[in-house]
C-alpha atoms as a PDB file:
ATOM      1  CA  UNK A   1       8.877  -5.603 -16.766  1.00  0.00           C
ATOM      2  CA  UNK A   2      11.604  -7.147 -18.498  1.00  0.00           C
ATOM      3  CA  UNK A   3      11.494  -4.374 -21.311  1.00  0.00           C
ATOM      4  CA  UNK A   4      11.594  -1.763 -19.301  1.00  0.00           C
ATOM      5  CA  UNK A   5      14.890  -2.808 -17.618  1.00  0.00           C
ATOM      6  CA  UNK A   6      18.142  -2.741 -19.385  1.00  0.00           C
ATOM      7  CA  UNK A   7      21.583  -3.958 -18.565  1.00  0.00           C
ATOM      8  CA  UNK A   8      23.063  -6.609 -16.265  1.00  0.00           C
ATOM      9  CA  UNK A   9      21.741  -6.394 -12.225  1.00  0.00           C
ATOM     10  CA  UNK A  10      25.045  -8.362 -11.439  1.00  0.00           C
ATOM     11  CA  UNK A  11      27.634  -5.687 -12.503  1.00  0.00           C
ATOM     12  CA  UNK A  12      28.688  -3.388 -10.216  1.00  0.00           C
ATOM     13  CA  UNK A  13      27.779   0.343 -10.822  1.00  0.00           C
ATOM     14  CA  UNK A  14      24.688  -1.108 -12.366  1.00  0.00           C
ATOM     15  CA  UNK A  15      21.609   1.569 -13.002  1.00  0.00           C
ATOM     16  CA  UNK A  16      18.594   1.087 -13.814  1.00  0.00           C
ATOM     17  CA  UNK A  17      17.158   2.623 -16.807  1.00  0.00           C
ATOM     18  CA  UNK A  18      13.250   3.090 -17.850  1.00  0.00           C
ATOM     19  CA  UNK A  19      11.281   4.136 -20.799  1.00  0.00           C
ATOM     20  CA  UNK A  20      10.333   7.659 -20.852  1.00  0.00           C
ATOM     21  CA  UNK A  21      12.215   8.239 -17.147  1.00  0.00           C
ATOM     22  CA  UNK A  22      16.016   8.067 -17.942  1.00  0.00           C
ATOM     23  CA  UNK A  23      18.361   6.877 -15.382  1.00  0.00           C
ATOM     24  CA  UNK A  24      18.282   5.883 -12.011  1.00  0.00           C
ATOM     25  CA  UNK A  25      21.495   5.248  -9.791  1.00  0.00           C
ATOM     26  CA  UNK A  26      20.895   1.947  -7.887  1.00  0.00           C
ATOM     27  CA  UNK A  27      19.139   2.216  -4.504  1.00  0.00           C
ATOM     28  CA  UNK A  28      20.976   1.334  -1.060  1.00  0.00           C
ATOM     29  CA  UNK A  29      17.895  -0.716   0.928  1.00  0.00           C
ATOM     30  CA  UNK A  30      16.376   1.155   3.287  1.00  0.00           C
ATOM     31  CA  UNK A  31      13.287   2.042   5.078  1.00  0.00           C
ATOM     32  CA  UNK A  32      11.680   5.064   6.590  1.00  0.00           C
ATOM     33  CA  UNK A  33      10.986   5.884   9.702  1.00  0.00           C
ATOM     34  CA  UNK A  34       7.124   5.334  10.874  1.00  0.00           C
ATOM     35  CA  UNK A  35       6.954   9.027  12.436  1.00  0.00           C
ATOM     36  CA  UNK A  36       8.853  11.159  10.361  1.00  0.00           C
ATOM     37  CA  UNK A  37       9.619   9.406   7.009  1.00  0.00           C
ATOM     38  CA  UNK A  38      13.209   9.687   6.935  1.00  0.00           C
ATOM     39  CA  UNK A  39      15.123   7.083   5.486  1.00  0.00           C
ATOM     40  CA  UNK A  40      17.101   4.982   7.652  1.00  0.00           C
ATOM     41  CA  UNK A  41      18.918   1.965   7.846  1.00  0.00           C
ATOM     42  CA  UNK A  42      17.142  -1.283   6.651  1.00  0.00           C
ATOM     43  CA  UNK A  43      17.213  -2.653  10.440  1.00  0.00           C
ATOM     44  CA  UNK A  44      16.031   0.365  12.379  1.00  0.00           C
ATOM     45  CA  UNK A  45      12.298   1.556  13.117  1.00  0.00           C
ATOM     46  CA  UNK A  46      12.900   5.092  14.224  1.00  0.00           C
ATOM     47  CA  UNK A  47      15.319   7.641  13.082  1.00  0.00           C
ATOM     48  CA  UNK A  48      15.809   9.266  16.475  1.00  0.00           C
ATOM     49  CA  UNK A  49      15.010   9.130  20.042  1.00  0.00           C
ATOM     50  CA  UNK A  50      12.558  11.828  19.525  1.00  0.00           C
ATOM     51  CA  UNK A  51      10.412  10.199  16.878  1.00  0.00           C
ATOM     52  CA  UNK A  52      10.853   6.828  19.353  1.00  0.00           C
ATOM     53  CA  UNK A  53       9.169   8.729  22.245  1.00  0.00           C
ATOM     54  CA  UNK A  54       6.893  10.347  19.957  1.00  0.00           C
ATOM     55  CA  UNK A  55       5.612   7.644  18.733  1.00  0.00           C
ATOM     56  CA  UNK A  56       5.486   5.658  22.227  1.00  0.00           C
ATOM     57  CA  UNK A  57       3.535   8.810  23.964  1.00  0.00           C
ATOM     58  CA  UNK A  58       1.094   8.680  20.540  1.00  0.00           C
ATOM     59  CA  UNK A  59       0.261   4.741  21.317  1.00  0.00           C
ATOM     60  CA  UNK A  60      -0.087   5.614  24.993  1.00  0.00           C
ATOM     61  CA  UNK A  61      -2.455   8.258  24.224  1.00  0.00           C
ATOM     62  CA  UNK A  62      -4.795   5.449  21.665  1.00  0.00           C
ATOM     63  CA  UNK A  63      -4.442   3.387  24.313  1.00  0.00           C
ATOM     64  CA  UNK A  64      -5.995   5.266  26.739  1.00  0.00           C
ATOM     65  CA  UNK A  65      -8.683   6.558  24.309  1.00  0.00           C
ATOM     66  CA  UNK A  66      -9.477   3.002  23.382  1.00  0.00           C
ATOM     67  CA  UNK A  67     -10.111   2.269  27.539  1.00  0.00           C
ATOM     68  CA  UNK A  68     -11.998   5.183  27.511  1.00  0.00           C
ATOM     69  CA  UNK A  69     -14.512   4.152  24.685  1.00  0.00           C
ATOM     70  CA  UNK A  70     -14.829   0.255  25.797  1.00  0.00           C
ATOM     71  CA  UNK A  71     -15.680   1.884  29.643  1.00  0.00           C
ATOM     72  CA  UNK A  72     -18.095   4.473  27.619  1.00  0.00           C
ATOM     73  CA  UNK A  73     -19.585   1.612  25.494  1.00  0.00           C
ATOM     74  CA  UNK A  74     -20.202  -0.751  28.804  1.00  0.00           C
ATOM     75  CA  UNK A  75     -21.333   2.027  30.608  1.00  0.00           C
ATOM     76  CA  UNK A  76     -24.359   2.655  28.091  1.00  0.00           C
ATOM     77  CA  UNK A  77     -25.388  -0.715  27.670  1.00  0.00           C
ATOM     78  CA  UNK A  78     -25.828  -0.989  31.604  1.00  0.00           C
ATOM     79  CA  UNK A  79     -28.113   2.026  31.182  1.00  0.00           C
ATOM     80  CA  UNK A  80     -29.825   0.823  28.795  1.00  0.00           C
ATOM     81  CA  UNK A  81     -30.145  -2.826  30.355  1.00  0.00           C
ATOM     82  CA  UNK A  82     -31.057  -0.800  33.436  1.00  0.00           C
ATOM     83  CA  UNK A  83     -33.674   1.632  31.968  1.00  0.00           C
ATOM     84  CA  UNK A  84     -37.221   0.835  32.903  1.00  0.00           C
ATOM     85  CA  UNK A  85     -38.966  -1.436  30.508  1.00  0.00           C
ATOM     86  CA  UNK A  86     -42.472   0.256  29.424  1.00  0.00           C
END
């Protein structure tokens, strides 16, 4: 990778520059939110109270559906444990 980077990464100002792609301003860290895909601060999850709730109704709603499925799954094997042997 080294020859596709040029110039100092200690100086201040610094860019990065790449074969065939010009030159990119150096990137503040960051992350993106896990909902929308904003970027946000490098310590937060969510970029709003919206996306929070939205995302903590969306893992309610698995959660349920995964209860739902293990109770469905039990239920059949009982039947099937209970069906007549013949």
């Amino acid at each position: 990778m080294s020859d596709l980077l040029h110039g100092p990464p200690e100086q201040e100002g610094f860019k990065y520059e790449f074969k065939g792609i010009g030159v990119m301003p150096k990137i503040i860290p960051h992350k993106h939110c896990v909902v929308c895909g904003k970027a946000i601060e490098a310590h937060e999850v969510y970029c709003s109270d919206d996306c929070e709730k939205s995302m903590k109704d969306s893992q309610k709603k698995q959660r349920i559906f995964f209860i739902v499925l293990f109770a469905l799954i039990l239920f059949m094997m009982f039947i099937s444990y209970m069906a007549p042997k013949g």
